[in-house]
Protein backbone atom coordinates (compact mmCIF):
# COMPACT_ATOMS: atom_id res chain seq x y z
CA UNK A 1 318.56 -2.81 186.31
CA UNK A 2 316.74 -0.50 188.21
CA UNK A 3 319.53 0.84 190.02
CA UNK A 4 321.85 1.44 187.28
CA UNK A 5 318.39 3.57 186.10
CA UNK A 6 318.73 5.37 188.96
CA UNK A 7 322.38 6.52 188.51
CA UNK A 8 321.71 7.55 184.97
CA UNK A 9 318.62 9.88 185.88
CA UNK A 10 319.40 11.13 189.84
CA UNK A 11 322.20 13.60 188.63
CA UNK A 12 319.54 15.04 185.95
CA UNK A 13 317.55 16.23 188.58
CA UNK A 14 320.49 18.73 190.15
CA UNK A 15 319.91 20.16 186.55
CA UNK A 16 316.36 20.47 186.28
CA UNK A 17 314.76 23.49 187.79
CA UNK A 18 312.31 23.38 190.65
CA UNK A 19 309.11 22.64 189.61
CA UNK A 20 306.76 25.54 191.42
CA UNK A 21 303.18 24.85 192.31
CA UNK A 22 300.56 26.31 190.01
CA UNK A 23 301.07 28.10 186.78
CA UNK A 24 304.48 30.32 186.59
CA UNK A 25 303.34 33.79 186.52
CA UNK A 26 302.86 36.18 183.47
CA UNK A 27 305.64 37.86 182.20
CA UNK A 28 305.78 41.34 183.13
CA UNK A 29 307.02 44.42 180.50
CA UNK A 30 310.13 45.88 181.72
CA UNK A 31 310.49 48.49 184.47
CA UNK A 32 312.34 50.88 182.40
CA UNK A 33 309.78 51.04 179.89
CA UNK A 34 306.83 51.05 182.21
CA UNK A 35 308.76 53.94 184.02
CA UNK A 36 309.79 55.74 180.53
CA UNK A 37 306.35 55.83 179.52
CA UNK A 38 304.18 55.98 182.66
CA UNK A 39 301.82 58.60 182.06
CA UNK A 40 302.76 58.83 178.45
CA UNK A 41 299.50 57.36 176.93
CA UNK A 42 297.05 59.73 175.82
CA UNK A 43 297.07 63.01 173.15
CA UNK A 44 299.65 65.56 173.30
CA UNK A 45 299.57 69.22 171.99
CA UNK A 46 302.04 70.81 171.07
CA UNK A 47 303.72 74.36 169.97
CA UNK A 48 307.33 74.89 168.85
CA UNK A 49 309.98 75.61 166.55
CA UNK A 50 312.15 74.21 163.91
CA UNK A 51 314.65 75.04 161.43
CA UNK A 52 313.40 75.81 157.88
CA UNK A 53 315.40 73.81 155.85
CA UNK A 54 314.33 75.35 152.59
CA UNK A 55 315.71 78.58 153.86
CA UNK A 56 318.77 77.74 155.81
CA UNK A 57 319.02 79.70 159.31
CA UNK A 58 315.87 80.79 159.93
CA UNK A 59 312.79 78.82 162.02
CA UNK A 60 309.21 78.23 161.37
CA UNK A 61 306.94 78.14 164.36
CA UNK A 62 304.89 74.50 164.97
CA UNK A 63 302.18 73.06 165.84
CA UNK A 64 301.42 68.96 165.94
CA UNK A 65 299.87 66.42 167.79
CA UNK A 66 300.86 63.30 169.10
CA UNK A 67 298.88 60.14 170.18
CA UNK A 68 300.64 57.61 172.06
CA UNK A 69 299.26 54.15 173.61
CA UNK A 70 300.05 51.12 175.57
CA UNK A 71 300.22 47.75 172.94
CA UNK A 72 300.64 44.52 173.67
CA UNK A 73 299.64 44.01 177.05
CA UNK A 74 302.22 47.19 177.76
CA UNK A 75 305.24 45.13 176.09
CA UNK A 76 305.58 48.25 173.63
CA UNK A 77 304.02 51.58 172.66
CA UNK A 78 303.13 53.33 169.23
CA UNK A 79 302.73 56.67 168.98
CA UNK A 80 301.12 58.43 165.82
CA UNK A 81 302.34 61.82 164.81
CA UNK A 82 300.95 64.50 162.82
CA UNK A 83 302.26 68.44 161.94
CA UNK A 84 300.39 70.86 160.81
CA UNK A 85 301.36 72.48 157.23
CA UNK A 86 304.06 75.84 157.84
CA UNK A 87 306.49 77.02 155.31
CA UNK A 88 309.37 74.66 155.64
CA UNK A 89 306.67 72.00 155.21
CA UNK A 90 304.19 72.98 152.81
CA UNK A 91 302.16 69.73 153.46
CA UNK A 92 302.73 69.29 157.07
CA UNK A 93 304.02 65.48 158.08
CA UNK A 94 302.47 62.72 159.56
CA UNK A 95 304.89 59.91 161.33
CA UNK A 96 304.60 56.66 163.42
CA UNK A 97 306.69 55.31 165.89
CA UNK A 98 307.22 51.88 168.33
CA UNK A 99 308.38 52.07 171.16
CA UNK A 100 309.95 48.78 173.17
CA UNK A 101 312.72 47.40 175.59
CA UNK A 102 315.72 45.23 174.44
CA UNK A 103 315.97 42.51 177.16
CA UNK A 104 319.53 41.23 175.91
CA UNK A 105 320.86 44.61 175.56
CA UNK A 106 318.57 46.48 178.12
CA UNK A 107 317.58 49.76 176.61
CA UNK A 108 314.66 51.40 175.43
CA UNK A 109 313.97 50.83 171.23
CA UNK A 110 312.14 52.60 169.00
CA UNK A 111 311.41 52.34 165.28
CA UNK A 112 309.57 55.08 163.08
CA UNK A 113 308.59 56.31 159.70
CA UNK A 114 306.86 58.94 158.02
CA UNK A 115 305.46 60.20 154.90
CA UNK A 116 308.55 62.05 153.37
CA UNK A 117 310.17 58.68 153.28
CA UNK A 118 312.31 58.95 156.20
CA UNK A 119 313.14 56.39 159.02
CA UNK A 120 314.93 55.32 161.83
CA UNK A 121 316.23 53.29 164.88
CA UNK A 122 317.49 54.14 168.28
CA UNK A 123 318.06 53.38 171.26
CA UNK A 124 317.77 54.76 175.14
CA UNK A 125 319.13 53.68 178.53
CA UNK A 126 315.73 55.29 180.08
CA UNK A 127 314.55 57.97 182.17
CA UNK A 128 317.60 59.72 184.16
CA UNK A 129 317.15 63.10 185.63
CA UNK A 130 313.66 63.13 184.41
CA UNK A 131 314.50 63.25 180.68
CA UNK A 132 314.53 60.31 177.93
CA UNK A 133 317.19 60.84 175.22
CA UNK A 134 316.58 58.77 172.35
CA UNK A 135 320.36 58.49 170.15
CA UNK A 136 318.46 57.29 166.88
CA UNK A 137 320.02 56.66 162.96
CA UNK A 138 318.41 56.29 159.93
CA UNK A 139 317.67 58.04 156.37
CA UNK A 140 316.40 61.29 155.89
CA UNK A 141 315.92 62.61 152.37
CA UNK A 142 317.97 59.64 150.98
CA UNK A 143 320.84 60.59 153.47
CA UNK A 144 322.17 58.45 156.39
CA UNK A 145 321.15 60.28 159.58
CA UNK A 146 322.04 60.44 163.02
CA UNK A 147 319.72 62.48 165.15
CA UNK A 148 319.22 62.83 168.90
CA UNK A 149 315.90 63.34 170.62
CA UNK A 150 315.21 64.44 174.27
CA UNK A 151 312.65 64.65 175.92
CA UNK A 152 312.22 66.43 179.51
CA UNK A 153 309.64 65.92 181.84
CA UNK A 154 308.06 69.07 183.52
CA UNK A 155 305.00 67.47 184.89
CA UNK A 156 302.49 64.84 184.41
CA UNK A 157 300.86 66.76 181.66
CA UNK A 158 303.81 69.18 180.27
CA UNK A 159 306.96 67.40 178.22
CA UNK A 160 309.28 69.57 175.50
CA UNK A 161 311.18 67.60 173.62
CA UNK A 162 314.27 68.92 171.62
CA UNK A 163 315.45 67.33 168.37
CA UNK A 164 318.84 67.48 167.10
CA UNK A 165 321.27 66.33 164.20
CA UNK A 166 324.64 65.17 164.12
CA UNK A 167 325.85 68.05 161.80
CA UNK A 168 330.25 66.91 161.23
CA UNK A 169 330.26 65.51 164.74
CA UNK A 170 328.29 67.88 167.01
CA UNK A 171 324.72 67.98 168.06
CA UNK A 172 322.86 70.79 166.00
CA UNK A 173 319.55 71.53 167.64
CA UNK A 174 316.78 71.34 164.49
CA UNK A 175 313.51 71.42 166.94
CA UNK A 176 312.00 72.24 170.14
CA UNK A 177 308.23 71.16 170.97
CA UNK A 178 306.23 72.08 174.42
CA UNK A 179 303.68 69.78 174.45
CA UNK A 180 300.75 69.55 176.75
CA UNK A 181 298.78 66.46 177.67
CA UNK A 182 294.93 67.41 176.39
């Protein structure tokens, strides 16, 4: 009896994995995120441009801040967005944003909202080059949107980051932010 035990159970433990001394260690948030967003925490000022879409071809200058910080043990990041009031946006905008990594389809995600209503999903294969492009789609005044956001890297504490929208299949730039870390 005890044999026949034996043959039963001995090939089970080719399957089972090794058991390691101690407690495994914690899991650890993914290097392309840590690396996307090292540095990233903190406020951000910042001055630009963007089209005035009440009066088609012509740009209103910016000014907004963004607040961005580590969650979840540094598994994700939110970031909190607000513009100041200018004449294509008579009551400025506020927005928020998650930031995370896909470890089936290994990418950057993010996920935002804001107070016109609008949202939207994207994805990002990480820092190359030292930029981030974000390829995101979602709804902006009750239309399906895809947009495009990069962001470049020009120091520890200097970033711009250019928006665009896919206007009939080609990138049409709608923004352009230089932010500085404060």
């Amino acid at each position: 009896m005890l044999r026949s035990r034996w043959l039963v159970f001995a090939p089970l433990a080719f399957y089972l994995p090794a058991r390691a001394e101690g407690p495994p260690p914690p899991p650890k948030p993914a290097p392309a995120l840590v690396e996307a967003f090292k540095g990233m925490d903190g406020i951000w000022a910042c001055k630009g441009n963007m089209e005035n879409f009440a009066k088609r071809g012509t740009t209103v200058q910016t000014k907004s801040e963004m607040k961005i910080g580590k969650e979840v043990d540094g598994f994700a990041y939110s970031g909190a967005f607000k513009l100041e009031k200018n004449a294509a946006m008579p009551e400025g905008a506020k927005a928020h944003m998650h930031w995370g990594y896909d470890t089936a389809k290994k990418q950057l995600i993010e996920f935002g909202v804001d107070n016109a209503g609008n949202s939207w999903s994207g994805t990002s294969d990480g820092l190359k080059d030292g930029a981030l492009v974000w390829t995101e789609e979602g709804a902006m005044m009750g239309q399906t949107t895809k947009s495009r956001t990069t962001i470049t890297i020009k120091s520890p504490r200097e970033i711009v980051v250019v928006s665009e929208i896919d206007d009939k299949g080609a990138w049409k730039k709608v923004g352009e932010d230089h932010c500085k870390k404060i």
